[in-house]
C-alpha atoms as a PDB file:
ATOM      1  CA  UNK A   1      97.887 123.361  78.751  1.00  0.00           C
ATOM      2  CA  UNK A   2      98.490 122.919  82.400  1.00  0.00           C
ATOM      3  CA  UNK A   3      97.735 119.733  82.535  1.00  0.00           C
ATOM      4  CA  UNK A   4     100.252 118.938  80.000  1.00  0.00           C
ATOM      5  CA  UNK A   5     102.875 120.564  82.621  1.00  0.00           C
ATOM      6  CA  UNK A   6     101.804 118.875  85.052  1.00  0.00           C
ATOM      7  CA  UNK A   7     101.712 115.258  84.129  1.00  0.00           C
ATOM      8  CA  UNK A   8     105.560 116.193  82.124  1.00  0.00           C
ATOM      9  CA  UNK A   9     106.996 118.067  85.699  1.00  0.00           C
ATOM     10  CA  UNK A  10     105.184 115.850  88.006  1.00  0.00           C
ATOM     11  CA  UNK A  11     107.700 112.774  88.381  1.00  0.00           C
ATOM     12  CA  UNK A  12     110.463 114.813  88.724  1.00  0.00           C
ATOM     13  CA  UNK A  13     108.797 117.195  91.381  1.00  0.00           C
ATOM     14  CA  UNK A  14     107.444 114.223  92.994  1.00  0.00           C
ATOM     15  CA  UNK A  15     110.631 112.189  93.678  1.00  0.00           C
ATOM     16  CA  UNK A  16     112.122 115.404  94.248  1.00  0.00           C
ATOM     17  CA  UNK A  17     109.584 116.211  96.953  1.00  0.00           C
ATOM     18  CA  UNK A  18     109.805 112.256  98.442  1.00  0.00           C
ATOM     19  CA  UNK A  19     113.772 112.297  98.609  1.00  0.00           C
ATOM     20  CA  UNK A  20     113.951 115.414 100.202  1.00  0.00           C
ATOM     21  CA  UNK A  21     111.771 114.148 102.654  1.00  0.00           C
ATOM     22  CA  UNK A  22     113.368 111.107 103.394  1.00  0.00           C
ATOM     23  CA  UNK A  23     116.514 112.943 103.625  1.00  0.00           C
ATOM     24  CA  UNK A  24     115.325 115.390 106.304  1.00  0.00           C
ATOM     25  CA  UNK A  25     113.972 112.405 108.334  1.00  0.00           C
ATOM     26  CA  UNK A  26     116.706 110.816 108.095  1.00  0.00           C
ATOM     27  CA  UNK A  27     118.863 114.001 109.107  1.00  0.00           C
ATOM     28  CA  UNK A  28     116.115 114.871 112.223  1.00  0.00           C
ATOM     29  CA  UNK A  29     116.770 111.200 113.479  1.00  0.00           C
ATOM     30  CA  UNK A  30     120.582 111.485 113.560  1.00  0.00           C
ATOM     31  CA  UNK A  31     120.772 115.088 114.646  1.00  0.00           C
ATOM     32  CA  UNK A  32     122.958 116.135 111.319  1.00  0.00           C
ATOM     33  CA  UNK A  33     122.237 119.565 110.660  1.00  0.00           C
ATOM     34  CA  UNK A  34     123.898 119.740 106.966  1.00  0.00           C
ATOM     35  CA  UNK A  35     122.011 121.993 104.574  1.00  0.00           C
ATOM     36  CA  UNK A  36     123.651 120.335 101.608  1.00  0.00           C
ATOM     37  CA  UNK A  37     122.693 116.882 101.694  1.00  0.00           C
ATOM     38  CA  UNK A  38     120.219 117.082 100.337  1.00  0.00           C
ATOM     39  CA  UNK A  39     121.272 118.186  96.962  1.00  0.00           C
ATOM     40  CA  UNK A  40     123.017 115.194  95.215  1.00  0.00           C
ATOM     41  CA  UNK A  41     120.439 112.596  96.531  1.00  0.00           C
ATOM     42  CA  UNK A  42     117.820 115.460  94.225  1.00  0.00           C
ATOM     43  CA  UNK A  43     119.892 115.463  91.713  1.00  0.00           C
ATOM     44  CA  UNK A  44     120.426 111.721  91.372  1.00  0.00           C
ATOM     45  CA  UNK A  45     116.521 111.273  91.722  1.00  0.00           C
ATOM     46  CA  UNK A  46     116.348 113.183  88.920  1.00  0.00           C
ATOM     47  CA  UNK A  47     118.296 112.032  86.556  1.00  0.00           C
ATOM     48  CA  UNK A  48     116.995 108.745  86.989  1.00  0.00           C
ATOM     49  CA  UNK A  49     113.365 109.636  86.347  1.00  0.00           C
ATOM     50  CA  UNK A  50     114.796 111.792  83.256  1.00  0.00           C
ATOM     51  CA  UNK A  51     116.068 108.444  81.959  1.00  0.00           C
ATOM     52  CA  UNK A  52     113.611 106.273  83.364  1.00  0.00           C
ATOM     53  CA  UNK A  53     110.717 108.194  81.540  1.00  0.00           C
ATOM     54  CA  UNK A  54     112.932 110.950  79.020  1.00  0.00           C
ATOM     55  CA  UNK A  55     110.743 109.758  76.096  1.00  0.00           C
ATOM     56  CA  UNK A  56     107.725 109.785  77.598  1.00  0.00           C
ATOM     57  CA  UNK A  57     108.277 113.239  78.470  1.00  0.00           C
ATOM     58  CA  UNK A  58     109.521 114.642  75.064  1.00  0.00           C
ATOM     59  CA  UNK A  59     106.832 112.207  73.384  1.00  0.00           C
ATOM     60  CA  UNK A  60     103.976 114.810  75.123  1.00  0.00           C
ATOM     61  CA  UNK A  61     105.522 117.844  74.735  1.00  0.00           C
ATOM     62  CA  UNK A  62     106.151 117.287  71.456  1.00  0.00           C
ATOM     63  CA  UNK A  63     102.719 116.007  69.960  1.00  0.00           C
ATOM     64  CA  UNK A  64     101.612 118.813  72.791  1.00  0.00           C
ATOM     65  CA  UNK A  65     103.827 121.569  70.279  1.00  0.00           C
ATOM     66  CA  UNK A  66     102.455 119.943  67.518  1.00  0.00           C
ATOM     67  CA  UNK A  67      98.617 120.793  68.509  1.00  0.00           C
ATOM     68  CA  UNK A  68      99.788 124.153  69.470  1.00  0.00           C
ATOM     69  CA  UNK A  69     100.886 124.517  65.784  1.00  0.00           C
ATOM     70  CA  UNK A  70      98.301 123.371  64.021  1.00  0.00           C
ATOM     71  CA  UNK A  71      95.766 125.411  65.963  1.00  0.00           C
ATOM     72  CA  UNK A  72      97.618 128.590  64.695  1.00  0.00           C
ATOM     73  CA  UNK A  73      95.311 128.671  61.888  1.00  0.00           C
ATOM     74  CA  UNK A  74      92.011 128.590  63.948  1.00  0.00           C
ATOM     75  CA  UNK A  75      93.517 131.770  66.057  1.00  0.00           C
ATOM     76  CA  UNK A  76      94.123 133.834  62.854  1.00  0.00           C
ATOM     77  CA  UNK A  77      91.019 132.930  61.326  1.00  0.00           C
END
């Protein structure tokens, strides 16, 4: 189950994680002190893994639903 969330959250909270970091270097080498920069350069990151690999993503949570459901059975049993 966790591993499911993790390999569906994992691009996203890794380019997240390396665009935030590339951001703050950048803003510790030119002295800009501006909270909010970082935001938009996240959010674009985002949305381009979300396109990039969208179906992929649905694709595991869905067949991972699907086992959920059929295992329903076994529980009540």
């Amino acid at each position: 189950m966790l591993w499911v969330m993790a390999k569906v959250a994992g691009p996203l909270l890794l380019s997240s994680l390396l665009v935030g970091l590339v951001i703050a270097i950048f803003q510790s080498a030119t002295q800009i002190q501006e909270m909010t920069l970082t935001f938009i350069p996240k959010i674009v990151a985002a949305a381009i893994i979300i396109l990039i690999l969208g179906s992929w993503m649905g694709s595991q949570v869905i067949s991972f639903t699907a086992e959920l459901f059929m295992g329903i059975p076994n529980i009540i049993n």
